[in-house]
C-alpha atoms as a PDB file:
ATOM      1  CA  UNK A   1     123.799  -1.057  18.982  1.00  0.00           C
ATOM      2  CA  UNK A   2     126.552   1.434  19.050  1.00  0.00           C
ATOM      3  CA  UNK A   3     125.471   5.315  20.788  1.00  0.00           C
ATOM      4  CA  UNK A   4     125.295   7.751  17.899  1.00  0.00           C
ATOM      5  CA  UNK A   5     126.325  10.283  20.434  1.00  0.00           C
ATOM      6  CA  UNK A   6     129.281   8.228  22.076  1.00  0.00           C
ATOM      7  CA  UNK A   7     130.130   7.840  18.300  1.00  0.00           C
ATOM      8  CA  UNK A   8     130.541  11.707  17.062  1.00  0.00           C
ATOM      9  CA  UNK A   9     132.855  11.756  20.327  1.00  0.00           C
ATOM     10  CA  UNK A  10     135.299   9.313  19.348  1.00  0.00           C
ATOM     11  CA  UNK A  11     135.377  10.393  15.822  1.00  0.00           C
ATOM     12  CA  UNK A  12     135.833  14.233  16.509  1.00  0.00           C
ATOM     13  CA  UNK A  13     138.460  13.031  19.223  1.00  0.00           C
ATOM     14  CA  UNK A  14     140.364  11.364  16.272  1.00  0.00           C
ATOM     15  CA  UNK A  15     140.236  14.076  13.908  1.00  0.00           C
ATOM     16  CA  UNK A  16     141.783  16.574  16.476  1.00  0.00           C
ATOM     17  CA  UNK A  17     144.479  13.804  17.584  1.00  0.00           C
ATOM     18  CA  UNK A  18     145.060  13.357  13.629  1.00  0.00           C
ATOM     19  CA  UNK A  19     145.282  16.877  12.569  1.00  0.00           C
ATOM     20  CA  UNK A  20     147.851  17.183  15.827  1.00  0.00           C
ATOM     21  CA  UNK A  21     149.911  14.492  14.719  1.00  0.00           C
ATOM     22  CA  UNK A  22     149.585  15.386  11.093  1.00  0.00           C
ATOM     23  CA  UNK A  23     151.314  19.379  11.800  1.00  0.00           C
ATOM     24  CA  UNK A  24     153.687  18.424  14.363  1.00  0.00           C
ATOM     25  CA  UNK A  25     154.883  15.312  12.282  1.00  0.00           C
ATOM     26  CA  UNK A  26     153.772  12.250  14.028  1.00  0.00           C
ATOM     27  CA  UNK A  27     154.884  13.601  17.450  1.00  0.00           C
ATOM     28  CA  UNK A  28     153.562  13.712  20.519  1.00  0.00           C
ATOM     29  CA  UNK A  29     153.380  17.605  21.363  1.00  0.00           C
ATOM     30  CA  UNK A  30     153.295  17.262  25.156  1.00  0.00           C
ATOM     31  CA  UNK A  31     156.544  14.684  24.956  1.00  0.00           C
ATOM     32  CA  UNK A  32     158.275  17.792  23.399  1.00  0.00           C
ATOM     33  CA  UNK A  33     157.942  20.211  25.999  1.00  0.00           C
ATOM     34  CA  UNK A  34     161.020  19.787  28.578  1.00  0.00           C
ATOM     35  CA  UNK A  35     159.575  19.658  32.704  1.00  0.00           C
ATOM     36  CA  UNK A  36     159.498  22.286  34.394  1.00  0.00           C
ATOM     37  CA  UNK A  37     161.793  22.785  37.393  1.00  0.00           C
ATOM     38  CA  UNK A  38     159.403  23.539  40.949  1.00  0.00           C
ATOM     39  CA  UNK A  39     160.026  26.759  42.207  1.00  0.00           C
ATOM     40  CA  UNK A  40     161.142  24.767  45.552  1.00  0.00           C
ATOM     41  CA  UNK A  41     164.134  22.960  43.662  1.00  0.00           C
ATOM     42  CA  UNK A  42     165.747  26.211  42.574  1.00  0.00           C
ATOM     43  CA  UNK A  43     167.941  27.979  45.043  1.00  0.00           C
ATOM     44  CA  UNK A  44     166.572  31.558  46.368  1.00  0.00           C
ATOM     45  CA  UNK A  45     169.474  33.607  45.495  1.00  0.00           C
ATOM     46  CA  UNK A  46     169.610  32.235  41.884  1.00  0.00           C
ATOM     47  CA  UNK A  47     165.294  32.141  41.763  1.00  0.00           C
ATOM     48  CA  UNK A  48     165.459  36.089  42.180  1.00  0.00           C
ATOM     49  CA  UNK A  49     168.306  36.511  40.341  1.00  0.00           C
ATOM     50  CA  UNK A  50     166.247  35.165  37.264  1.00  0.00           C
ATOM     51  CA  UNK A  51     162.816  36.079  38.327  1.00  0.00           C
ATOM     52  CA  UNK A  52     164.042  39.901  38.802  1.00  0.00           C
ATOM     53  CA  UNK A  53     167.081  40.017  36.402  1.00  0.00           C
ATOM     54  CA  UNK A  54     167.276  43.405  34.828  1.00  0.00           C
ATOM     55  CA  UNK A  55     169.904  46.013  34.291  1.00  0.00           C
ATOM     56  CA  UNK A  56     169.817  49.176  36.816  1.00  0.00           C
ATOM     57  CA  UNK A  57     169.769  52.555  36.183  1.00  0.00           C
ATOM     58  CA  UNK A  58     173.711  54.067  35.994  1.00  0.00           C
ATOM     59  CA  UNK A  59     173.379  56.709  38.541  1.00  0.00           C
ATOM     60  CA  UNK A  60     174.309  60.427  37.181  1.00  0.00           C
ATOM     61  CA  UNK A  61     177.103  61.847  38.722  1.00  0.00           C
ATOM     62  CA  UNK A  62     176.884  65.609  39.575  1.00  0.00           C
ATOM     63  CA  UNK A  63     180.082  67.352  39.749  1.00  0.00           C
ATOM     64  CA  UNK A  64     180.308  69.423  42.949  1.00  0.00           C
ATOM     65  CA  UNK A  65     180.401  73.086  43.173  1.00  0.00           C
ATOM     66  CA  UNK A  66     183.404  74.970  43.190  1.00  0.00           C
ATOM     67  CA  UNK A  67     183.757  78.136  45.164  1.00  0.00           C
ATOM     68  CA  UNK A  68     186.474  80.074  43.991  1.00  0.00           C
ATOM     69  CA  UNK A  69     189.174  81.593  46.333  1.00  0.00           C
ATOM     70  CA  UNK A  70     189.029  84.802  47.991  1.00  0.00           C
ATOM     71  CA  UNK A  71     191.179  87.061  46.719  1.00  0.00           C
ATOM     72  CA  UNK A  72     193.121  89.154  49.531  1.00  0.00           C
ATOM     73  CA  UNK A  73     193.467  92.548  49.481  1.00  0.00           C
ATOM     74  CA  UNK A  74     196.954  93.740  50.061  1.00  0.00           C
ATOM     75  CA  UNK A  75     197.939  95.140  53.542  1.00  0.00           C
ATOM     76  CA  UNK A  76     200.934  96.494  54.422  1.00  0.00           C
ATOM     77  CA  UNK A  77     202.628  94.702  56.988  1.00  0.00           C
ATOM     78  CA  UNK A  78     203.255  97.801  59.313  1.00  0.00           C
ATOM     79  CA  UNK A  79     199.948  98.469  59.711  1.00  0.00           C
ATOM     80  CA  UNK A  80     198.015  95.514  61.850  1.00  0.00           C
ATOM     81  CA  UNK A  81     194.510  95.018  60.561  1.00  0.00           C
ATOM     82  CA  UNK A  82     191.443  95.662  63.451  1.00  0.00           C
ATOM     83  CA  UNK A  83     188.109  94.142  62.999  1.00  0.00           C
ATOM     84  CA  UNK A  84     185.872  97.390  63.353  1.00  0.00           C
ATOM     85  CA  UNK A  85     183.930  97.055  66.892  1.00  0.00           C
ATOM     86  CA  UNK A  86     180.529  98.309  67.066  1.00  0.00           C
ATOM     87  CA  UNK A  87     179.983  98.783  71.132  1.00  0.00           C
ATOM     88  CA  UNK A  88     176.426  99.965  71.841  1.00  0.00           C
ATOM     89  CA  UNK A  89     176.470 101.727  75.071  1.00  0.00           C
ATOM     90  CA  UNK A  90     173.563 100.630  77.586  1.00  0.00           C
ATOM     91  CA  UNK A  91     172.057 103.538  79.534  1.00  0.00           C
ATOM     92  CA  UNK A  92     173.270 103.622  83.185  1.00  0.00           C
ATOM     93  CA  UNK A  93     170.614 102.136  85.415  1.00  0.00           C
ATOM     94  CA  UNK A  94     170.788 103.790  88.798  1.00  0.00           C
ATOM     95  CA  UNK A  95     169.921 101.948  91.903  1.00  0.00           C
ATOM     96  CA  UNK A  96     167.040 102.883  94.096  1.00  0.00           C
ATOM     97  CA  UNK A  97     168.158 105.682  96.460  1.00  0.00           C
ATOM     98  CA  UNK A  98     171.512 106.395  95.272  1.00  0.00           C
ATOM     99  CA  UNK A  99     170.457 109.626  93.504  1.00  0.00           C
ATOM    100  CA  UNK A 100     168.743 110.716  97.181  1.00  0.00           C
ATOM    101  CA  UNK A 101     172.001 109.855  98.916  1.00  0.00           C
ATOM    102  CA  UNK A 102     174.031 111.868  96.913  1.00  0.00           C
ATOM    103  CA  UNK A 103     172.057 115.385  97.747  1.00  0.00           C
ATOM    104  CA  UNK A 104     171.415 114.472 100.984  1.00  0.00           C
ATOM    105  CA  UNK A 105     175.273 114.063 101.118  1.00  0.00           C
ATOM    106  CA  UNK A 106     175.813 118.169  98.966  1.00  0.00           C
ATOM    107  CA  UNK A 107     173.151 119.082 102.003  1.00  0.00           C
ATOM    108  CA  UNK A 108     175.244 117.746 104.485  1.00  0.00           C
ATOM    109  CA  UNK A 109     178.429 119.553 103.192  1.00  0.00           C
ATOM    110  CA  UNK A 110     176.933 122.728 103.002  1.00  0.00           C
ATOM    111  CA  UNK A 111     175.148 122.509 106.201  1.00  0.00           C
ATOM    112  CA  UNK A 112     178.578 121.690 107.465  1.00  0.00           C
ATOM    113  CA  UNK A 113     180.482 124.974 105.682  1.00  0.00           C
ATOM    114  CA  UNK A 114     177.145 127.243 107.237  1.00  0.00           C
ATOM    115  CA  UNK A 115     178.050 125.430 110.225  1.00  0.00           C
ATOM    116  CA  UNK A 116     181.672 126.550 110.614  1.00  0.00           C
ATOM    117  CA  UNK A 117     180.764 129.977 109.553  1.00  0.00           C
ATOM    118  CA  UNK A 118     177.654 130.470 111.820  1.00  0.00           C
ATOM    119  CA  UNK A 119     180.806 129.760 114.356  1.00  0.00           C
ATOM    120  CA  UNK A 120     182.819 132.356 113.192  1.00  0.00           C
ATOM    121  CA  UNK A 121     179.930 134.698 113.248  1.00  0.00           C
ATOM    122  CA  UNK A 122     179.458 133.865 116.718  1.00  0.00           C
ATOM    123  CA  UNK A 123     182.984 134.041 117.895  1.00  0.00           C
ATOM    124  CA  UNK A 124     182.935 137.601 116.449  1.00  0.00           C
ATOM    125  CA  UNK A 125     179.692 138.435 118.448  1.00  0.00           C
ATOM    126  CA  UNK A 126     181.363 136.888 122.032  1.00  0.00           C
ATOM    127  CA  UNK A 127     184.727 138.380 121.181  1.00  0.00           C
ATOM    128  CA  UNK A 128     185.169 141.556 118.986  1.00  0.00           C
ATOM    129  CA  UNK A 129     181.390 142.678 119.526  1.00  0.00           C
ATOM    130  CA  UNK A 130     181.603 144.667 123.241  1.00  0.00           C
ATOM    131  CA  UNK A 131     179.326 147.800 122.956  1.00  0.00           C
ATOM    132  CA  UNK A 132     175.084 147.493 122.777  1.00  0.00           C
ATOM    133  CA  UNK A 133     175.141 149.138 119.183  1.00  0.00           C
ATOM    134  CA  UNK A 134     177.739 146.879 118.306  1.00  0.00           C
ATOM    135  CA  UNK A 135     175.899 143.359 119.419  1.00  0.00           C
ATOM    136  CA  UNK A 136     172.322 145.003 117.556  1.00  0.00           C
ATOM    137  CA  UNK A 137     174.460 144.903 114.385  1.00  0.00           C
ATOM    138  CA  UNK A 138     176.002 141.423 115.496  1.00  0.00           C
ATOM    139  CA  UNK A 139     172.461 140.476 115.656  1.00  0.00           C
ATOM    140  CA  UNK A 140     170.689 141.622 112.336  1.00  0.00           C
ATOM    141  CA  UNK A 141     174.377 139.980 110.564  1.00  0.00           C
ATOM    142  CA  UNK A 142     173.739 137.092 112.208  1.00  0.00           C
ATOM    143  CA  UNK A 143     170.072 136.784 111.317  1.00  0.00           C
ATOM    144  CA  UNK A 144     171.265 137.749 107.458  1.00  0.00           C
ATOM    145  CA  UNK A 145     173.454 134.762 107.621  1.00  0.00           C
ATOM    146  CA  UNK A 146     170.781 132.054 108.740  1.00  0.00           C
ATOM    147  CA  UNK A 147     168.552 133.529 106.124  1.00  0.00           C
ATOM    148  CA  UNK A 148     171.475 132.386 103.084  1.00  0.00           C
ATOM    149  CA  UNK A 149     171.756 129.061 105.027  1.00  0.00           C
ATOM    150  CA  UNK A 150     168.235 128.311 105.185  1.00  0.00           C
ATOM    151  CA  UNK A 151     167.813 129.590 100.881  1.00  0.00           C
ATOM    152  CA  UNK A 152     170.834 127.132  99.926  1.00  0.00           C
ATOM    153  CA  UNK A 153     168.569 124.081 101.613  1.00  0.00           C
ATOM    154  CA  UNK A 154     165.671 125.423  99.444  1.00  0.00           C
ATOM    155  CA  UNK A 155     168.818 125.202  96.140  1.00  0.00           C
ATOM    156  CA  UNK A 156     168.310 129.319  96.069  1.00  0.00           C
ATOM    157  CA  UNK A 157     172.181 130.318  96.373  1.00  0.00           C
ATOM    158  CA  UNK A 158     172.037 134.010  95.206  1.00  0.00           C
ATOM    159  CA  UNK A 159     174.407 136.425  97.073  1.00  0.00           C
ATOM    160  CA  UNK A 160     171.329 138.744  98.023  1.00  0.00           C
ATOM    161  CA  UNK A 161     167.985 138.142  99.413  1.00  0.00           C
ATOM    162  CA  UNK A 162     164.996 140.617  99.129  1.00  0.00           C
ATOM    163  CA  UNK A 163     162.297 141.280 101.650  1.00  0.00           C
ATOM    164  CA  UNK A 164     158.798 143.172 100.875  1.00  0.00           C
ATOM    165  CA  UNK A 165     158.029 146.023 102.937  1.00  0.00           C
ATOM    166  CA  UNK A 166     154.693 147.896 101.261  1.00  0.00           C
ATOM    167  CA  UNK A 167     152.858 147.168  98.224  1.00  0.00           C
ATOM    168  CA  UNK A 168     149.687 148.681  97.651  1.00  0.00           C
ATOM    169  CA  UNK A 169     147.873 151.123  95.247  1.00  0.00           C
ATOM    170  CA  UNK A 170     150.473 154.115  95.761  1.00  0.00           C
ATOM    171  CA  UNK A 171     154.074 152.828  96.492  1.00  0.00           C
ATOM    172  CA  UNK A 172     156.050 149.661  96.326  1.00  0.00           C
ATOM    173  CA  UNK A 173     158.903 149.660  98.711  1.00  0.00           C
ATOM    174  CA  UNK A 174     161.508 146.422  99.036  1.00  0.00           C
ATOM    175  CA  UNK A 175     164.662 145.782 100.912  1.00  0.00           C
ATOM    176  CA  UNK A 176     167.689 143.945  99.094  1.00  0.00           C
ATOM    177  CA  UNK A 177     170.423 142.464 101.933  1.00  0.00           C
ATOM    178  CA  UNK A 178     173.595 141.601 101.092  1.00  0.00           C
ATOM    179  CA  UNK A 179     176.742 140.115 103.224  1.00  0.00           C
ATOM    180  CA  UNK A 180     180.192 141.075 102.194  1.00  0.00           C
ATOM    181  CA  UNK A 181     182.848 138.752 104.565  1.00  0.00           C
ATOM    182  CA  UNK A 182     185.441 139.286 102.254  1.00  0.00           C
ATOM    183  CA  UNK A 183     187.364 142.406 104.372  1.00  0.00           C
ATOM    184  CA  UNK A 184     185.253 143.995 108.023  1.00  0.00           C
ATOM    185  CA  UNK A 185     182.147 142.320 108.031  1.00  0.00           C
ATOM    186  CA  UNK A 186     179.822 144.502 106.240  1.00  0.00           C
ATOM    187  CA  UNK A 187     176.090 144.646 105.460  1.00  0.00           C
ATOM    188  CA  UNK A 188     174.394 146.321 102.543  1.00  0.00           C
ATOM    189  CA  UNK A 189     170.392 147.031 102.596  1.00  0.00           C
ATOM    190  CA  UNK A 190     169.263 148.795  99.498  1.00  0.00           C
ATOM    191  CA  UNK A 191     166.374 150.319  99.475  1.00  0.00           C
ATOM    192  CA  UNK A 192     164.137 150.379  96.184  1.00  0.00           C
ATOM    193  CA  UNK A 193     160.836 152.403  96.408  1.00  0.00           C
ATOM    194  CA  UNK A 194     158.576 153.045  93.577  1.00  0.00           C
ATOM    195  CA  UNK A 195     155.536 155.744  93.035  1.00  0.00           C
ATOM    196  CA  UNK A 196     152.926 153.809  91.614  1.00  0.00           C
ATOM    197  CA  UNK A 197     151.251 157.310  90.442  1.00  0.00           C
ATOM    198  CA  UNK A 198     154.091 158.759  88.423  1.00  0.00           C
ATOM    199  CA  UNK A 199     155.793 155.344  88.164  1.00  0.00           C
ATOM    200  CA  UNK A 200     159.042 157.183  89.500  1.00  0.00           C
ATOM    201  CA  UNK A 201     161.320 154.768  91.301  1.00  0.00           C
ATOM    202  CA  UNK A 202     164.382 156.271  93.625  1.00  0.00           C
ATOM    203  CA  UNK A 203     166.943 153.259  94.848  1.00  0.00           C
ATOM    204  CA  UNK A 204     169.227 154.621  98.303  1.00  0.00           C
ATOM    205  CA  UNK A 205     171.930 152.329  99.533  1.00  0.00           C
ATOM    206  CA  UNK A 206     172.497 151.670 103.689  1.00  0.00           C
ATOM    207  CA  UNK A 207     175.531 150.643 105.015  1.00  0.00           C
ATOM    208  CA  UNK A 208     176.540 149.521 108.563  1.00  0.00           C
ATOM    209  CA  UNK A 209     180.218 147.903 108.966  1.00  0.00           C
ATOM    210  CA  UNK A 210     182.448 146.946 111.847  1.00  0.00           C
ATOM    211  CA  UNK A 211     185.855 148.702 111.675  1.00  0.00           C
ATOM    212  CA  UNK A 212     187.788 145.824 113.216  1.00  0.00           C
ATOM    213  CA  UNK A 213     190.571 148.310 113.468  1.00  0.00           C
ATOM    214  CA  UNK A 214     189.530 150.511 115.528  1.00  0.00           C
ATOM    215  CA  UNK A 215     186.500 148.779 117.096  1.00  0.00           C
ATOM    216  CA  UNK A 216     184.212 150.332 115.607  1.00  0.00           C
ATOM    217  CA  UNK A 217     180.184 151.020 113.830  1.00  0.00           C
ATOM    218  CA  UNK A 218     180.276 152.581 110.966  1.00  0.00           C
ATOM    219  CA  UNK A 219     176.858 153.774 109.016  1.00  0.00           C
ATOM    220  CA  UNK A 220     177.215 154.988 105.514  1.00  0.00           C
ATOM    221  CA  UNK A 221     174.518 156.268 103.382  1.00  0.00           C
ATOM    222  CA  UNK A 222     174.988 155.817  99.374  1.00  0.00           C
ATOM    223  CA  UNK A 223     178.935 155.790 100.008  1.00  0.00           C
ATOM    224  CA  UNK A 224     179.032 158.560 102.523  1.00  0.00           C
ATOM    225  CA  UNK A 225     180.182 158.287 105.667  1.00  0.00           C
ATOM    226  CA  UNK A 226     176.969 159.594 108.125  1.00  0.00           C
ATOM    227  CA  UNK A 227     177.990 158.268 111.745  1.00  0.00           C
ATOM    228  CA  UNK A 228     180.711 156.811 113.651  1.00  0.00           C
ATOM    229  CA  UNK A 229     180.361 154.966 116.534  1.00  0.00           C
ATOM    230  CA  UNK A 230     183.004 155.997 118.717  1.00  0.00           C
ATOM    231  CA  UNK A 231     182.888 159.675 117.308  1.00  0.00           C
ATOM    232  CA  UNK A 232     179.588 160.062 116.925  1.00  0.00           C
ATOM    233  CA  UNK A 233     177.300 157.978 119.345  1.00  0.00           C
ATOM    234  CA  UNK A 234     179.521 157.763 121.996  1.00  0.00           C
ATOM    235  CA  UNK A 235     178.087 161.494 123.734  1.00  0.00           C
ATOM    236  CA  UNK A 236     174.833 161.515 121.656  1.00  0.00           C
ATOM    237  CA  UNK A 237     172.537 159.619 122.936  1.00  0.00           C
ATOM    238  CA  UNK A 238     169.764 160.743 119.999  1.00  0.00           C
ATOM    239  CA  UNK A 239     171.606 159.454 117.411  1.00  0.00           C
ATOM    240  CA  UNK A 240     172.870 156.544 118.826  1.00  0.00           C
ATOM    241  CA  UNK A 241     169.051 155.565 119.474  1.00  0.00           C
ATOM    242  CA  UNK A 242     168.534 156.476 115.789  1.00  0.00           C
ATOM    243  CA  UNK A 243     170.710 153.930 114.729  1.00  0.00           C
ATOM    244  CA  UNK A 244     169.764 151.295 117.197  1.00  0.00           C
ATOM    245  CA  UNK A 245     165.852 151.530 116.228  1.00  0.00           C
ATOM    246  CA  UNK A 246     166.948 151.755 112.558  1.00  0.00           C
ATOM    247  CA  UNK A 247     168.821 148.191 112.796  1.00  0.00           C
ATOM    248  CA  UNK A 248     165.544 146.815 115.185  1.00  0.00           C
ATOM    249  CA  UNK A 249     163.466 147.747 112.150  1.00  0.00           C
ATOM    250  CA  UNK A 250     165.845 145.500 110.054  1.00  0.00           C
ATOM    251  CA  UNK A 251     165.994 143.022 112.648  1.00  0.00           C
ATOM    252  CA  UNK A 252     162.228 142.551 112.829  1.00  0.00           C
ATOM    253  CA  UNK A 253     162.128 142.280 108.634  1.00  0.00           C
ATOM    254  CA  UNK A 254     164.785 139.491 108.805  1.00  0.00           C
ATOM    255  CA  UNK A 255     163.382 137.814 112.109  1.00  0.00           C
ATOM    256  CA  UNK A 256     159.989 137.134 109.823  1.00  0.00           C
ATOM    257  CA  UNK A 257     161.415 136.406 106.766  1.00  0.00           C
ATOM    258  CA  UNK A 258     163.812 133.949 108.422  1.00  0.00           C
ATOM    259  CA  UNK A 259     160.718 132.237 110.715  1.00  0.00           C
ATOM    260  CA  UNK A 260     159.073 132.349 106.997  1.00  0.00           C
ATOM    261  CA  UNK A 261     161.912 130.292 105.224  1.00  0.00           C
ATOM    262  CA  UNK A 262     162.058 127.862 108.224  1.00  0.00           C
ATOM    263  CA  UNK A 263     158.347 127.317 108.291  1.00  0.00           C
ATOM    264  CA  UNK A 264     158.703 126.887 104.831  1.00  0.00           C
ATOM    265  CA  UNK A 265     161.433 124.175 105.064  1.00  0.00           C
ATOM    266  CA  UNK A 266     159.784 122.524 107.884  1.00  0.00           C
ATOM    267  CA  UNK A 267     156.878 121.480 105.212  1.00  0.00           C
ATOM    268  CA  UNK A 268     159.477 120.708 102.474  1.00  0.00           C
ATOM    269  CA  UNK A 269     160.629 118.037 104.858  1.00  0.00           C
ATOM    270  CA  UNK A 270     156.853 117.048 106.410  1.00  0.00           C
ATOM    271  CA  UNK A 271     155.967 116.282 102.417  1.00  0.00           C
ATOM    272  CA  UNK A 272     159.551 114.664 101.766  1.00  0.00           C
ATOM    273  CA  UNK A 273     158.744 111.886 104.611  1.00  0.00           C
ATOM    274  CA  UNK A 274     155.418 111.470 103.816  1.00  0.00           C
ATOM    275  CA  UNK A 275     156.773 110.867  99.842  1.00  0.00           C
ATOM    276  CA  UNK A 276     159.024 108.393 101.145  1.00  0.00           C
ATOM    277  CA  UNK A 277     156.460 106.520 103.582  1.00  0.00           C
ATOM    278  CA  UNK A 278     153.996 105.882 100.384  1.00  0.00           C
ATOM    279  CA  UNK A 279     157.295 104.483  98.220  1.00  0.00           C
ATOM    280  CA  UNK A 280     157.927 102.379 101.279  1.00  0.00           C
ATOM    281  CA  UNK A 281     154.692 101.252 101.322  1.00  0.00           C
ATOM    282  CA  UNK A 282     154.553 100.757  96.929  1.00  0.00           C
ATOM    283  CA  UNK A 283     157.739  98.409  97.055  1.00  0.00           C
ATOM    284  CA  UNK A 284     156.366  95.863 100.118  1.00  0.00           C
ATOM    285  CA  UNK A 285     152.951  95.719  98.104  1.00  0.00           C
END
């Protein structure tokens, strides 16, 4: 007895091969289809030449820039053409101690000029300076002199020096000196006094010059001739000790304003060292 089930396989298994056979004419449609070539058989070059075959992208060609030509200006040919320099001066730097070396080196020269004439001054006292009356005068020009050399180290280079002689509620009375080389050493004190009260001021000008001529004081009073040495204090001993105690007076006035400037440079130079001891001491920290 025959399987009904086995039975409806076999016939539907006909009908499919039939209805195959029927569209494709008779033939068999796997006998139709031509092998396939394995991958394996086909050479590598040609396998991605046909498994990747396509046509590339033509590449777009930019055309390049053009920069156009500078035009020249026209030069004339007798006048050269300079690039303009810019040149930016630096400020000077100035080395450590150069500035100090250079006044210490003005000092020098000027306490070298005071030098030569302090030696004149005192070749005219040993030589040309015989009489008492004559040295006291050597002696307050002298004193004048040291007081200019001792303003120009303190940089005051004025041609007269003054020197206070009363101040108070009533009257103000100064002294100006002034040295005059330039013919017979002369020396001018003027005198300036001034009432406080009635705020009257008189000015009266002293004089006292060696007459290298004739070897000889002379002591003038506002441009007037008062006494001459050799006329006049030669047999008068009153006036001749007039004069002498006049020029002590002045003597005195320069004496203290000269220990004055000295004490006064003295410090100057104390407080100069001790600057430069602390800068020492700053540049080895």
């Amino acid at each position: 007895m025959t399987d009904p089930i086995q039975q409806t396989n076999s016939q539907q298994q006909w009908q499919q091969q039939w209805y195959t056979d029927d569209i494709l004419g008779g033939e068999n449609i796997f006998e139709t289809i031509p092998e396939a070539m394995p991958e394996e058989d086909i050479p590598y070059g040609d396998m991605l030449e046909k498994k990747y075959q396509f046509d590339p992208i033509p590449e777009r060609e930019v055309p390049a820039p053009t920069t156009p030509a500078p035009v020249a200006a026209p030069v004339s040919p007798s006048i050269p053409i300079v690039a303009p320099q810019t040149t930016i001066e630096k400020p000077a730097i100035v080395p450590d101690g150069v500035i100090e070396n250079i006044v210490n080196k003005e000092m020098q020269d000027i306490q070298h000029e005071s030098s030569l004439e302090e030696t004149k001054v005192e070749w005219l006292l040993d030589t040309k300076l015989q009489t008492d009356i004559q040295k006291k005068f050597g002696e307050i020009f002298f004193t004048s002199k040291k007081i200019y050399e001792n303003k120009t180290k303190l940089w005051d280079t004025g041609e007269y020096f003054d020197i206070l002689w009363a101040d108070n509620d009533k009257i103000f009375i100064s002294y100006r000196f002034l040295i005059d080389e330039s013919a017979d050493p002369t020396l001018f004190i003027t005198k300036t006094e001034q009432n406080k009260d009635t705020d009257e001021e008189t000015t009266n000008e002293l004089r006292f010059t060696f007459n290298e001529e004739t070897s000889s004081l002379e002591v003038m009073v506002n441009d007037a001739l008062i006494f001459d040495e050799i006329k006049d204090l030669t047999e008068d001993p009153k006036k001749k000790m007039q004069v002498v105690e006049k020029i002590n007076k002045f003597i005195f006035l320069a004496s203290e304003e000269l220990r004055k400037l000295e004490k006064t440079i003295k410090d100057k130079e104390e407080e100069e060292k001790e600057r430069k001891r602390l800068q020492e001491i700053f540049r080895n920290f």
